[in-house]
C-alpha atoms as a PDB file:
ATOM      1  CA  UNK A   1     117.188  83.386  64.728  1.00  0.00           C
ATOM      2  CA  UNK A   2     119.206  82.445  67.076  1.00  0.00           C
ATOM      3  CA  UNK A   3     120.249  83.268  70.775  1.00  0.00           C
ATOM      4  CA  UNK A   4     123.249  84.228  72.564  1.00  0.00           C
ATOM      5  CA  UNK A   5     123.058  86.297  75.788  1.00  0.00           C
ATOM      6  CA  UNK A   6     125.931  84.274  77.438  1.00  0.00           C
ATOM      7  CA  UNK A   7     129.114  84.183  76.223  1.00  0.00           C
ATOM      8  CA  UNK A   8     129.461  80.286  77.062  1.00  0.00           C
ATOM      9  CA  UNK A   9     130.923  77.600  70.105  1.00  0.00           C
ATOM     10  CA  UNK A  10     132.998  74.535  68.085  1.00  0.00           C
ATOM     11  CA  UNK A  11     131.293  71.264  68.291  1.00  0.00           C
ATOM     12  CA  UNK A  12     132.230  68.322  65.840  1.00  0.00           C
ATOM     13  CA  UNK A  13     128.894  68.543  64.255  1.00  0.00           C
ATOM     14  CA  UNK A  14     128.250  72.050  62.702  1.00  0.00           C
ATOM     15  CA  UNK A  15     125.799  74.694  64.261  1.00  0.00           C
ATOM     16  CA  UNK A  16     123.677  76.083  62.224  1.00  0.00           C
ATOM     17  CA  UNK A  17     120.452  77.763  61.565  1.00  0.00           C
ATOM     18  CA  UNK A  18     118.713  77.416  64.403  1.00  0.00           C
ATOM     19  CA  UNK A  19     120.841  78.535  67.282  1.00  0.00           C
ATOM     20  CA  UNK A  20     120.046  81.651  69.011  1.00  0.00           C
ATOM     21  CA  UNK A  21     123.465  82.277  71.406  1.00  0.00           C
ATOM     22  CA  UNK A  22     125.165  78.817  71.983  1.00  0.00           C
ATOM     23  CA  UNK A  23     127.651  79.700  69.414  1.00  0.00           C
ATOM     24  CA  UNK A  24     130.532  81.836  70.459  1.00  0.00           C
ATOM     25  CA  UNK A  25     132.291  83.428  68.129  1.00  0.00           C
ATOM     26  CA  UNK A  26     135.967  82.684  67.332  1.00  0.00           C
ATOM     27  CA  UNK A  27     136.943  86.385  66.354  1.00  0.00           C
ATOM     28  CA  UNK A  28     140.057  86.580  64.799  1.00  0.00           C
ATOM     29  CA  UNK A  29     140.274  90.073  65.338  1.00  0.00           C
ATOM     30  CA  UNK A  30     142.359  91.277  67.816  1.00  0.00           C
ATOM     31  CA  UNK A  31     141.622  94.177  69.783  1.00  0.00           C
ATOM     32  CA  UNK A  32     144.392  96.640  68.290  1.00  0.00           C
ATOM     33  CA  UNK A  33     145.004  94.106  64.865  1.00  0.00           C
ATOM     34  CA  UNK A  34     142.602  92.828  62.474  1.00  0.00           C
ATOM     35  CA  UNK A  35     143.822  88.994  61.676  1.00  0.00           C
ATOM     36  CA  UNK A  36     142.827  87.261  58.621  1.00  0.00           C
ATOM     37  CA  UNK A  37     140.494  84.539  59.297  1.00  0.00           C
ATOM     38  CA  UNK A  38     141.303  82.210  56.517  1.00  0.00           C
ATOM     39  CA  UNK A  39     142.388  78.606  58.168  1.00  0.00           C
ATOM     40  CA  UNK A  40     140.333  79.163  60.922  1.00  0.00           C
ATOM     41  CA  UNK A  41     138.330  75.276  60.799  1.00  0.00           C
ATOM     42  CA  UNK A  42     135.529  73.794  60.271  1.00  0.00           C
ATOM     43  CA  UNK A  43     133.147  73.097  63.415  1.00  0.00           C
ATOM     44  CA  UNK A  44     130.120  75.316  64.605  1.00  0.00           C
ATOM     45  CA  UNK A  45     128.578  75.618  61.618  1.00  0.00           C
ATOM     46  CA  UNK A  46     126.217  78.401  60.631  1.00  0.00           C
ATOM     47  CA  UNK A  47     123.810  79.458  63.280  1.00  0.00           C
ATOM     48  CA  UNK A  48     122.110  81.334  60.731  1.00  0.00           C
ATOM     49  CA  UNK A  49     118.040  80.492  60.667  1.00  0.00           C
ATOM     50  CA  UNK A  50     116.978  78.618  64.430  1.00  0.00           C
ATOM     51  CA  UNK A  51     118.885  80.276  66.905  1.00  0.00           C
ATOM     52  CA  UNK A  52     118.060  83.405  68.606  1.00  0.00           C
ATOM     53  CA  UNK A  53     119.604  86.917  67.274  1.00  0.00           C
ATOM     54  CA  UNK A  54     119.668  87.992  71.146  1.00  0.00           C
ATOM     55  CA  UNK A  55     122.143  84.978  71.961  1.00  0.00           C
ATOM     56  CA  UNK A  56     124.533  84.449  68.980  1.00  0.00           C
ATOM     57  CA  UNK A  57     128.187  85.220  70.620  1.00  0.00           C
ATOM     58  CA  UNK A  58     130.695  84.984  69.677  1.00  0.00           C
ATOM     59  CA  UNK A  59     130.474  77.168  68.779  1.00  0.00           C
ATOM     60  CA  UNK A  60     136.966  72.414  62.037  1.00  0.00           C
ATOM     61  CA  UNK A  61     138.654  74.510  60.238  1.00  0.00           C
ATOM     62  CA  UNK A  62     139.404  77.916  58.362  1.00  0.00           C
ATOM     63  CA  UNK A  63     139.123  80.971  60.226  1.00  0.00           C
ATOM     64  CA  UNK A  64     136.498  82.224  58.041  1.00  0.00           C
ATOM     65  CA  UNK A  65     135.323  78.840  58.102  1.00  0.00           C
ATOM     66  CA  UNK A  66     134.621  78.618  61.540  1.00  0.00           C
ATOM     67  CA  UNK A  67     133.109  82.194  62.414  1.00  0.00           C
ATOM     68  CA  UNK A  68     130.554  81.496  59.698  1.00  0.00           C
ATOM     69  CA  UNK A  69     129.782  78.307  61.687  1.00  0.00           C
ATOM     70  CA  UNK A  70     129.744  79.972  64.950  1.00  0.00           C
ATOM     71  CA  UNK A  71     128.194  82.987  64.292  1.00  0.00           C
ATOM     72  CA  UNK A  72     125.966  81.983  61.604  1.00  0.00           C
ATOM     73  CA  UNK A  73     125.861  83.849  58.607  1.00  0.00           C
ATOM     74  CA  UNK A  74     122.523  85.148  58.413  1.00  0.00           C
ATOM     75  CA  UNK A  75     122.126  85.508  62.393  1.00  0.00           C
ATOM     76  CA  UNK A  76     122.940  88.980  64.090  1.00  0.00           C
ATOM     77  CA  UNK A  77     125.900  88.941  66.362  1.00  0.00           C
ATOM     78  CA  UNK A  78     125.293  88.291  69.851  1.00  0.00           C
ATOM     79  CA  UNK A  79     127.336  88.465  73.328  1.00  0.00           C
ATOM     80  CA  UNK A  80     127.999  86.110  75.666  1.00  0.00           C
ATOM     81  CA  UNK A  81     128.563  85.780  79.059  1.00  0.00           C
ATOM     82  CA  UNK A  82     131.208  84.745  81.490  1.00  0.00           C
ATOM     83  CA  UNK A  83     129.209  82.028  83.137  1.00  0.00           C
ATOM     84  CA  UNK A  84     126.797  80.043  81.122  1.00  0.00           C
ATOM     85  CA  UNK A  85     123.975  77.725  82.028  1.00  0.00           C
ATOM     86  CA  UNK A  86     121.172  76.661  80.490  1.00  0.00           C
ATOM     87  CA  UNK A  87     117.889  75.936  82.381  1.00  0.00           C
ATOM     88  CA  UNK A  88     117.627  72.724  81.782  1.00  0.00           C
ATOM     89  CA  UNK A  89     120.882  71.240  82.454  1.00  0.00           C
ATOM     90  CA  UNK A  90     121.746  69.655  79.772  1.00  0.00           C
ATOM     91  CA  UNK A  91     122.906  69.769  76.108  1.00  0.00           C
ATOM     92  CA  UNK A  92     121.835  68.044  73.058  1.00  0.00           C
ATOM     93  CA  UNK A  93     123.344  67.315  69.892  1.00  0.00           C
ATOM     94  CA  UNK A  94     121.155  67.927  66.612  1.00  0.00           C
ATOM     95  CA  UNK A  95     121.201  67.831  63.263  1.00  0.00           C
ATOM     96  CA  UNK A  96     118.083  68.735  60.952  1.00  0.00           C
ATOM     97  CA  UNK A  97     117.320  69.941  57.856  1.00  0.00           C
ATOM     98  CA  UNK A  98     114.872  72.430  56.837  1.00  0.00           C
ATOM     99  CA  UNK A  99     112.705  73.399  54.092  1.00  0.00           C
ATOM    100  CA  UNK A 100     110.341  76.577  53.248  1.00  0.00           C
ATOM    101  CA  UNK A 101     106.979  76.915  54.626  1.00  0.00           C
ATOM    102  CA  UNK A 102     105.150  76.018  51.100  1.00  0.00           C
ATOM    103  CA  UNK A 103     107.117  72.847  50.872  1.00  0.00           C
ATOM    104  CA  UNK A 104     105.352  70.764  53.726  1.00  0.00           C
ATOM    105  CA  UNK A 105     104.883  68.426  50.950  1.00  0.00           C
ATOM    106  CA  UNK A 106     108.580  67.831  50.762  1.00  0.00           C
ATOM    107  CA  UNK A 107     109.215  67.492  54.032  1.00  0.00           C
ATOM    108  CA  UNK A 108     107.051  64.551  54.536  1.00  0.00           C
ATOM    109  CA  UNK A 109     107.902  62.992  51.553  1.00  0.00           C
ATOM    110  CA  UNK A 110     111.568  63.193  53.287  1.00  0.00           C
ATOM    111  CA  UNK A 111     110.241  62.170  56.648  1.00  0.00           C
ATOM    112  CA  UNK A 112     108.606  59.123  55.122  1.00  0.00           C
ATOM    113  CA  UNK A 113     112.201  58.270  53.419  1.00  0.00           C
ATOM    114  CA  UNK A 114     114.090  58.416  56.412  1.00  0.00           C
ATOM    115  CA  UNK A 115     111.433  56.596  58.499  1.00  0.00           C
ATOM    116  CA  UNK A 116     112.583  53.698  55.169  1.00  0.00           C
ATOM    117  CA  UNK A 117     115.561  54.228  56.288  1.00  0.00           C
ATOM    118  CA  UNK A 118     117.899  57.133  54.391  1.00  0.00           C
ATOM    119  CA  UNK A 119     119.710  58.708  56.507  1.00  0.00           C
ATOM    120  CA  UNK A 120     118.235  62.478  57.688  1.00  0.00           C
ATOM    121  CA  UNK A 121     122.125  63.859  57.080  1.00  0.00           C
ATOM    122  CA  UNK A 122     121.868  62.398  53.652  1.00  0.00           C
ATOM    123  CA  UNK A 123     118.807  64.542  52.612  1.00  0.00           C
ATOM    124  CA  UNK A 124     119.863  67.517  54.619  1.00  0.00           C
ATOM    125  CA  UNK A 125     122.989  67.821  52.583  1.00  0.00           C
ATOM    126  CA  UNK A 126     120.588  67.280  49.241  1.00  0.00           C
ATOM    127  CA  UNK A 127     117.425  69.318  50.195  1.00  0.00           C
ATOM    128  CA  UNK A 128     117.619  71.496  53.165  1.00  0.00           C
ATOM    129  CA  UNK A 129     118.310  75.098  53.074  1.00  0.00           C
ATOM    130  CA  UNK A 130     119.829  75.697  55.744  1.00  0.00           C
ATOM    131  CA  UNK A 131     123.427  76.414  55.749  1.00  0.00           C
ATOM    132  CA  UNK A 132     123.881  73.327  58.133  1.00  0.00           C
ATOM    133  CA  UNK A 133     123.704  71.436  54.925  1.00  0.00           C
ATOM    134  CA  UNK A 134     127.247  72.044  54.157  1.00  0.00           C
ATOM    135  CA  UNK A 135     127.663  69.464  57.390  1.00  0.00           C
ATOM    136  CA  UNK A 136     124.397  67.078  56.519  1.00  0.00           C
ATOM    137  CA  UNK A 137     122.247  69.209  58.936  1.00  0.00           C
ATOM    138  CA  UNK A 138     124.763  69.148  62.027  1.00  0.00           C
ATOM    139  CA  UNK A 139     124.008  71.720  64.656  1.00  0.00           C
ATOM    140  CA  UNK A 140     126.424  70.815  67.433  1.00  0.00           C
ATOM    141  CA  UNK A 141     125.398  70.665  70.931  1.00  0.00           C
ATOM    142  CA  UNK A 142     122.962  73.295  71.906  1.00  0.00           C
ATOM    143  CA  UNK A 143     121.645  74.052  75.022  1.00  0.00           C
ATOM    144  CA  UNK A 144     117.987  76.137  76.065  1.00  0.00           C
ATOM    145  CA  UNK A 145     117.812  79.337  75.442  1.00  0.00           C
ATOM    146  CA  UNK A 146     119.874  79.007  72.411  1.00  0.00           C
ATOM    147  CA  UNK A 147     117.695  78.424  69.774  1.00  0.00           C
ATOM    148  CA  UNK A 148     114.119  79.539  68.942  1.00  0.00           C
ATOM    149  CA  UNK A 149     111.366  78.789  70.851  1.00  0.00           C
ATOM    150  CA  UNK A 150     109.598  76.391  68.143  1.00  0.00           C
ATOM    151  CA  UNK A 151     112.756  74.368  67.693  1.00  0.00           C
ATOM    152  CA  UNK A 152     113.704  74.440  71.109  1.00  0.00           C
ATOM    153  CA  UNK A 153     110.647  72.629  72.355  1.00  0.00           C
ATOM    154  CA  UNK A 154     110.436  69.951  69.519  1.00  0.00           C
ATOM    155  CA  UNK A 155     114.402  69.185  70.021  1.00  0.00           C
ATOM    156  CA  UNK A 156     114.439  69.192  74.040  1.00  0.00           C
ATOM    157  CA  UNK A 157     111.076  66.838  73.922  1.00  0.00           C
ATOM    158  CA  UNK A 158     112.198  64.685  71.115  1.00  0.00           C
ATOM    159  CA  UNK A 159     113.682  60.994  71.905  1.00  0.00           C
ATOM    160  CA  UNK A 160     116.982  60.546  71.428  1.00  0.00           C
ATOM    161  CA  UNK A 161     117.607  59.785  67.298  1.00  0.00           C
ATOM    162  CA  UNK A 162     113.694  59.748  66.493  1.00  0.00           C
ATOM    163  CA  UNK A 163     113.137  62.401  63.700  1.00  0.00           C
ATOM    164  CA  UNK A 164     110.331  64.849  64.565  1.00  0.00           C
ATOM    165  CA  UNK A 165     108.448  67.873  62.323  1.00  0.00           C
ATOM    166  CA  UNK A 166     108.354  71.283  63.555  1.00  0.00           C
ATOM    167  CA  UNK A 167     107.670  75.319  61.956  1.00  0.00           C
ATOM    168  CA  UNK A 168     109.482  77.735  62.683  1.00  0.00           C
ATOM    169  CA  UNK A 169     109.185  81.348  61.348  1.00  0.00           C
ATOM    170  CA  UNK A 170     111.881  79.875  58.872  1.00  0.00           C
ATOM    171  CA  UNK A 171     109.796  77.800  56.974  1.00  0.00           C
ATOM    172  CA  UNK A 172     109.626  73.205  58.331  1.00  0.00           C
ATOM    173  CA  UNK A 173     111.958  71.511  60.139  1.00  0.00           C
ATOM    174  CA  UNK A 174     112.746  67.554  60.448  1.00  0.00           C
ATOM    175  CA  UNK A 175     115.495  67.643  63.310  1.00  0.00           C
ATOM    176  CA  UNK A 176     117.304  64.361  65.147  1.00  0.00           C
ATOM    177  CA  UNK A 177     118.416  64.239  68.536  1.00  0.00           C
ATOM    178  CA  UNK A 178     121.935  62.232  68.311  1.00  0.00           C
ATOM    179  CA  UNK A 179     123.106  62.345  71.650  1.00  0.00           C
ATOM    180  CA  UNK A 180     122.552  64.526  75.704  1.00  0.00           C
ATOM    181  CA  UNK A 181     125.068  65.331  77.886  1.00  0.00           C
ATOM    182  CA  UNK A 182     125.435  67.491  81.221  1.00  0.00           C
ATOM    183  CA  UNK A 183     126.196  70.872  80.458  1.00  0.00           C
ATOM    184  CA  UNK A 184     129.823  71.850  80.680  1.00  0.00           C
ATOM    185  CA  UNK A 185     130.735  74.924  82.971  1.00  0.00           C
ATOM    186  CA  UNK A 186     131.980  78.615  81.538  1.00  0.00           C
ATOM    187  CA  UNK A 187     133.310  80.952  83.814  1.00  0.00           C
ATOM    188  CA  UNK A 188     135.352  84.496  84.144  1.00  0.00           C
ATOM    189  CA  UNK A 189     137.968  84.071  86.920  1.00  0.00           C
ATOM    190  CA  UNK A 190     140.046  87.292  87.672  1.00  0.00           C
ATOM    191  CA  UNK A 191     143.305  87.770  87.991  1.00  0.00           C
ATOM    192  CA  UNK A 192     144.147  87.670  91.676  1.00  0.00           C
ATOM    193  CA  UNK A 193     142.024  83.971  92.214  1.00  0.00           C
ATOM    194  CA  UNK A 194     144.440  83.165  89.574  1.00  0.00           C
ATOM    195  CA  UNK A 195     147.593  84.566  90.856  1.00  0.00           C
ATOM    196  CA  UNK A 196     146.185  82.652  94.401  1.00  0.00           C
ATOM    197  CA  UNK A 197     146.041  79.689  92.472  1.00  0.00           C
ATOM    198  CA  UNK A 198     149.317  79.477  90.764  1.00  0.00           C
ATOM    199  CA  UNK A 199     150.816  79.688  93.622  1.00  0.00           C
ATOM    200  CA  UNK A 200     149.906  76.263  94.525  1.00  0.00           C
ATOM    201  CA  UNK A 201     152.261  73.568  92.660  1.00  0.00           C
ATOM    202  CA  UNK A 202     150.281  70.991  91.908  1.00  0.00           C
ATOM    203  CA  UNK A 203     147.776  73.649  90.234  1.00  0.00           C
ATOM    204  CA  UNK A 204     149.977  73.584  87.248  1.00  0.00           C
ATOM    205  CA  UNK A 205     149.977  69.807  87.331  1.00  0.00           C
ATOM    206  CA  UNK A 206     146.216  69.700  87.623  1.00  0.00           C
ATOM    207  CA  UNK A 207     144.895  72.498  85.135  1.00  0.00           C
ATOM    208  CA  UNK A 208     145.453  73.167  81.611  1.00  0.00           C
ATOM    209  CA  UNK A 209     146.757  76.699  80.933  1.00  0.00           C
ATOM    210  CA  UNK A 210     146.319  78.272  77.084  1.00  0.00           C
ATOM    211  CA  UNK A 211     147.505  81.408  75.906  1.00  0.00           C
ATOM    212  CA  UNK A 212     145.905  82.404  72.450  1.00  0.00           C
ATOM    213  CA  UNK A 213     148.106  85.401  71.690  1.00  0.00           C
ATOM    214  CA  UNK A 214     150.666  85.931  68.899  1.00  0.00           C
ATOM    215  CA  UNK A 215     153.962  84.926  69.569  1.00  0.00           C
ATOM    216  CA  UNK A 216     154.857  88.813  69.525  1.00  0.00           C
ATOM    217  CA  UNK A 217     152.894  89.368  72.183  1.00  0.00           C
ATOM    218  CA  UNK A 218     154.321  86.717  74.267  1.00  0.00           C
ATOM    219  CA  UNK A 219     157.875  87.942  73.618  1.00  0.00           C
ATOM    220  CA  UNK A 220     156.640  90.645  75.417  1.00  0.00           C
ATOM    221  CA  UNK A 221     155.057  89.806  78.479  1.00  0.00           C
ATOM    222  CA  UNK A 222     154.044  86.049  79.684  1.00  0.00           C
ATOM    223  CA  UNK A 223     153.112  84.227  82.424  1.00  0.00           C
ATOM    224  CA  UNK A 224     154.608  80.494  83.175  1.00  0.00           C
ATOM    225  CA  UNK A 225     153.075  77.616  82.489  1.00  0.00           C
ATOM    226  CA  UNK A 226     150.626  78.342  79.632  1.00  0.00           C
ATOM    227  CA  UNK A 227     151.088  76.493  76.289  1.00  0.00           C
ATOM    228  CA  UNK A 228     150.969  79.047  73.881  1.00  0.00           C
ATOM    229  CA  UNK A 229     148.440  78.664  70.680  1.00  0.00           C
ATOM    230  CA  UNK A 230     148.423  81.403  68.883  1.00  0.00           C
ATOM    231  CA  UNK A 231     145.069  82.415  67.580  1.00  0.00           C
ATOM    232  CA  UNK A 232     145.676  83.229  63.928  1.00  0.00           C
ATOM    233  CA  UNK A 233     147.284  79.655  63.859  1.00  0.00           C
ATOM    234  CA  UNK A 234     144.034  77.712  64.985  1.00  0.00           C
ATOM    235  CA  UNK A 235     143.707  75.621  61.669  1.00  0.00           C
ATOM    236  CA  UNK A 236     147.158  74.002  63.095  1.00  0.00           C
ATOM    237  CA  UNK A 237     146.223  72.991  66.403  1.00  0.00           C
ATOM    238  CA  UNK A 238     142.254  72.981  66.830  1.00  0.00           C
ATOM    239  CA  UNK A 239     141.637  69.912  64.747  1.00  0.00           C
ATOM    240  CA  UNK A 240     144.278  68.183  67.942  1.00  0.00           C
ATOM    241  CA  UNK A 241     143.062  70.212  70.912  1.00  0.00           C
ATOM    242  CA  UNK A 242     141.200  66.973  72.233  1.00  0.00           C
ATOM    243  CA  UNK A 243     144.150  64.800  71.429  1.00  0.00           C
ATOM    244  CA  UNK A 244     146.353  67.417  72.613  1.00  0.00           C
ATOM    245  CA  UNK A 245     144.355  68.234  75.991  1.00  0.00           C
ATOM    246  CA  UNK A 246     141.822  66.666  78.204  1.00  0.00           C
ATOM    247  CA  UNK A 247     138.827  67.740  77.940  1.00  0.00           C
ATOM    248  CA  UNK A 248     137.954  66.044  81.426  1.00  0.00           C
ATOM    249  CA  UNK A 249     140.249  68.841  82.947  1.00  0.00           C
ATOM    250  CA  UNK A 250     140.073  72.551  84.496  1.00  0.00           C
ATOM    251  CA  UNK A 251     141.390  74.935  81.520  1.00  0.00           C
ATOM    252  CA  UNK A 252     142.293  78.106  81.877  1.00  0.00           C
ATOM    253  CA  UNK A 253     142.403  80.391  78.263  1.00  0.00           C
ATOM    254  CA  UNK A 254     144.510  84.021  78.150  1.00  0.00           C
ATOM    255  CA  UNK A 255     144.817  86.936  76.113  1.00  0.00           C
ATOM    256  CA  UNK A 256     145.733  89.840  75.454  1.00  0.00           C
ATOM    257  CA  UNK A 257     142.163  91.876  77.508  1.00  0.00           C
ATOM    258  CA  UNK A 258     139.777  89.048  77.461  1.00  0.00           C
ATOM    259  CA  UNK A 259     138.252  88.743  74.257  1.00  0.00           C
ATOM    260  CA  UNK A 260     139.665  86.563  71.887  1.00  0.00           C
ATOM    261  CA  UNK A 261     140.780  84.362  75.033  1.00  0.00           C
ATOM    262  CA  UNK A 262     136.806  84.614  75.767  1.00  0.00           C
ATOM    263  CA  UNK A 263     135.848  83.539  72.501  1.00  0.00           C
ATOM    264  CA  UNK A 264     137.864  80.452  72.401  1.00  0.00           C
ATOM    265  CA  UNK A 265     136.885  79.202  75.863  1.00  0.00           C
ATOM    266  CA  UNK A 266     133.375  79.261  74.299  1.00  0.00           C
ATOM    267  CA  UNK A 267     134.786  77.065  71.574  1.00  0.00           C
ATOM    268  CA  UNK A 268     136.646  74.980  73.663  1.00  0.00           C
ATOM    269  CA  UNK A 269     133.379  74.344  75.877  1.00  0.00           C
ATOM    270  CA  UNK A 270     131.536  73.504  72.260  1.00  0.00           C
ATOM    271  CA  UNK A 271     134.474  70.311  72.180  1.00  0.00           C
ATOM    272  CA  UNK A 272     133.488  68.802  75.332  1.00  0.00           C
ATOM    273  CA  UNK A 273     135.415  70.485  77.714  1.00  0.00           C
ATOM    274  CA  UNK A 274     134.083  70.292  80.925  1.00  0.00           C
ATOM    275  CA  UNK A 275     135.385  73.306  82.878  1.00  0.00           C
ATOM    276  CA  UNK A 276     136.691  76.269  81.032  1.00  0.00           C
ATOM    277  CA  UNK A 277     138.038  79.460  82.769  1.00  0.00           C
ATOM    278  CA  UNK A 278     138.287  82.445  80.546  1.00  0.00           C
ATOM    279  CA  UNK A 279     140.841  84.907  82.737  1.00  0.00           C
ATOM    280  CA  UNK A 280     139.236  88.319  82.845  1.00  0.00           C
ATOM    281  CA  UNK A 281     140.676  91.606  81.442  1.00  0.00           C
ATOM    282  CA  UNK A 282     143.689  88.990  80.363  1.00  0.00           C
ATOM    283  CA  UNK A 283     147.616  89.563  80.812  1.00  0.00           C
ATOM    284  CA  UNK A 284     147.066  93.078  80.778  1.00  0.00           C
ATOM    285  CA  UNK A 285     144.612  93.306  83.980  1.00  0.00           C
ATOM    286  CA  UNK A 286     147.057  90.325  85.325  1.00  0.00           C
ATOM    287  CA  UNK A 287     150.297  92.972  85.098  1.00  0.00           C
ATOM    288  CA  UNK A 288     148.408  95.931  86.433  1.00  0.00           C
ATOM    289  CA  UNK A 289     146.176  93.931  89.653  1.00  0.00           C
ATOM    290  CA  UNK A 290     148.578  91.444  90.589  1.00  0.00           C
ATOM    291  CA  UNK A 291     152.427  91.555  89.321  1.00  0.00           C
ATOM    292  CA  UNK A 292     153.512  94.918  87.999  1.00  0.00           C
ATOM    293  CA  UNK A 293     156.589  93.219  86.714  1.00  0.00           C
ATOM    294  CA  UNK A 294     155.070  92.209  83.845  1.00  0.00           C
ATOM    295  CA  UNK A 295     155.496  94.777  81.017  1.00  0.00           C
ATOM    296  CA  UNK A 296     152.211  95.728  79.436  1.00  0.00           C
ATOM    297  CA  UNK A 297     151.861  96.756  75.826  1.00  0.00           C
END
């Protein structure tokens, strides 16, 4: 299953079976309020079969859309991490399709057709079970470490958008590597290197500041500057959040403690963003460290 020791998504492709911990977890749950998860979109897909149980955190658009892509439905929960790298340095983007062990026949009957030219998403979608197919196959980026060991070593050795075989413990895969990129940057950053920051005026020019709480929470405390996108309201705005933000740019994601802020950095960092700062122990750690003006609640 898959992996995720480092809290590090939601890609456009889906994620799916065989991620072990790239996917982070949008949870939708608040730490003192459980919010329904129903537009929450469409965009890590199900890391259910390839990735690792130990690194499944929690990678377009229903709430309970995109925690079953993230997360993966058959995959144990896993944690990430503030900072996130992968050994090799970069990131791939995959899409596969897998059948069960006893149906090696299939798969290179399906091998052969794509080698005359059907496209592997095409078949996924028709043959594979994995719960990728719901997205032709489409794992998302993935990094190493994320996935299990079998599929890790056929995808990271594969040429980019040759189709190559490979068992897993979850039965034969056919995967496709679309695309490589450097690997984007996760990190915690606490409250006074923030408060250091802000103080700086051309930081707030320069950086992209995100506060996922509710609008009730904001009412009650806030900080200046961040663009507030409230969490249960992500089928609104994360379809946009590319269109709406530069992914080329530092951005900085609060909460409430940490979590849910935590959570959608990781998703954030599955979009392309570059440099994503999750700000640790959130508004509440802010108002008791750094300006005990700010109410807390």
């Amino acid at each position: 299953m898959l992996r995720v020791s480092h809290l590090t998504p939601i890609a456009p492709p889906a994620l799916s079976a065989l991620r072990l911990s790239l996917s982070p977890t949008l949870n939708l749950l608040s730490p003192s309020n459980v919010h329904k998860v129903s537009t929450f979109a469409h965009s890590q897909t199900s890391l259910s079969l390839i990735f690792r149980p130990s690194s499944l955190h929690s990678p377009s658009l229903s709430v309970k859309w995109v925690l079953q892509r993230m997360v993966g439905n058959p995959c144990p929960k896993a944690s990430f991490s503030a900072e996130s790298s992968s050994r090799d340095g970069r990131e791939i983007l995959v899409q596969h399709l897998l059948v069960k062990e006893d149906n090696l026949k299939l798969l290179v009957d399906l091998q052969q057709r794509v080698s005359g030219g059907e496209d592997l998403s095409d078949l996924a979608a028709e043959y594979s079970i994995c719960p990728s197919k719901q997205e032709g196959g489409m794992l998302g980026w993935v990094r190493k470490g994320q996935m299990v060991p079998e599929f890790e070593e056929a995808a990271f050795n594969a040429s980019l958008n040759k189709v190559v075989r490979c068992k897993t413990k979850f039965g034969w895969h056919l995967l496709q590597v679309l695309s490589e990129r450097e690997e984007s940057v996760l990190q915690d950053i606490q409250p006074e290197e923030l408060h250091v920051k802000m103080q700086d005026p051309s930081f707030l020019d320069e950086a992209q500041l995100i506060d996922v709480r509710e609008p009730e929470e904001v009412a009650q405390a806030s900080l200046l500057g961040f663009q507030v996108l409230p969490l249960r309201k992500f089928g609104s705005w994360g379809p946009e959040i590319t269109t709406k933000f530069n992914p080329q740019k530092d951005t900085y994601v609060m909460c409430h403690h940490g979590v849910r802020s935590l959570q959608v950095a990781k998703w954030l960092q599955t979009q392309g963003f570059k440099r994503v700062f999750n700000i640790s122990g959130g508004i509440h750690d802010y108002a008791q460290r750094v300006d005990p003006t700010i109410p807390t609640y």
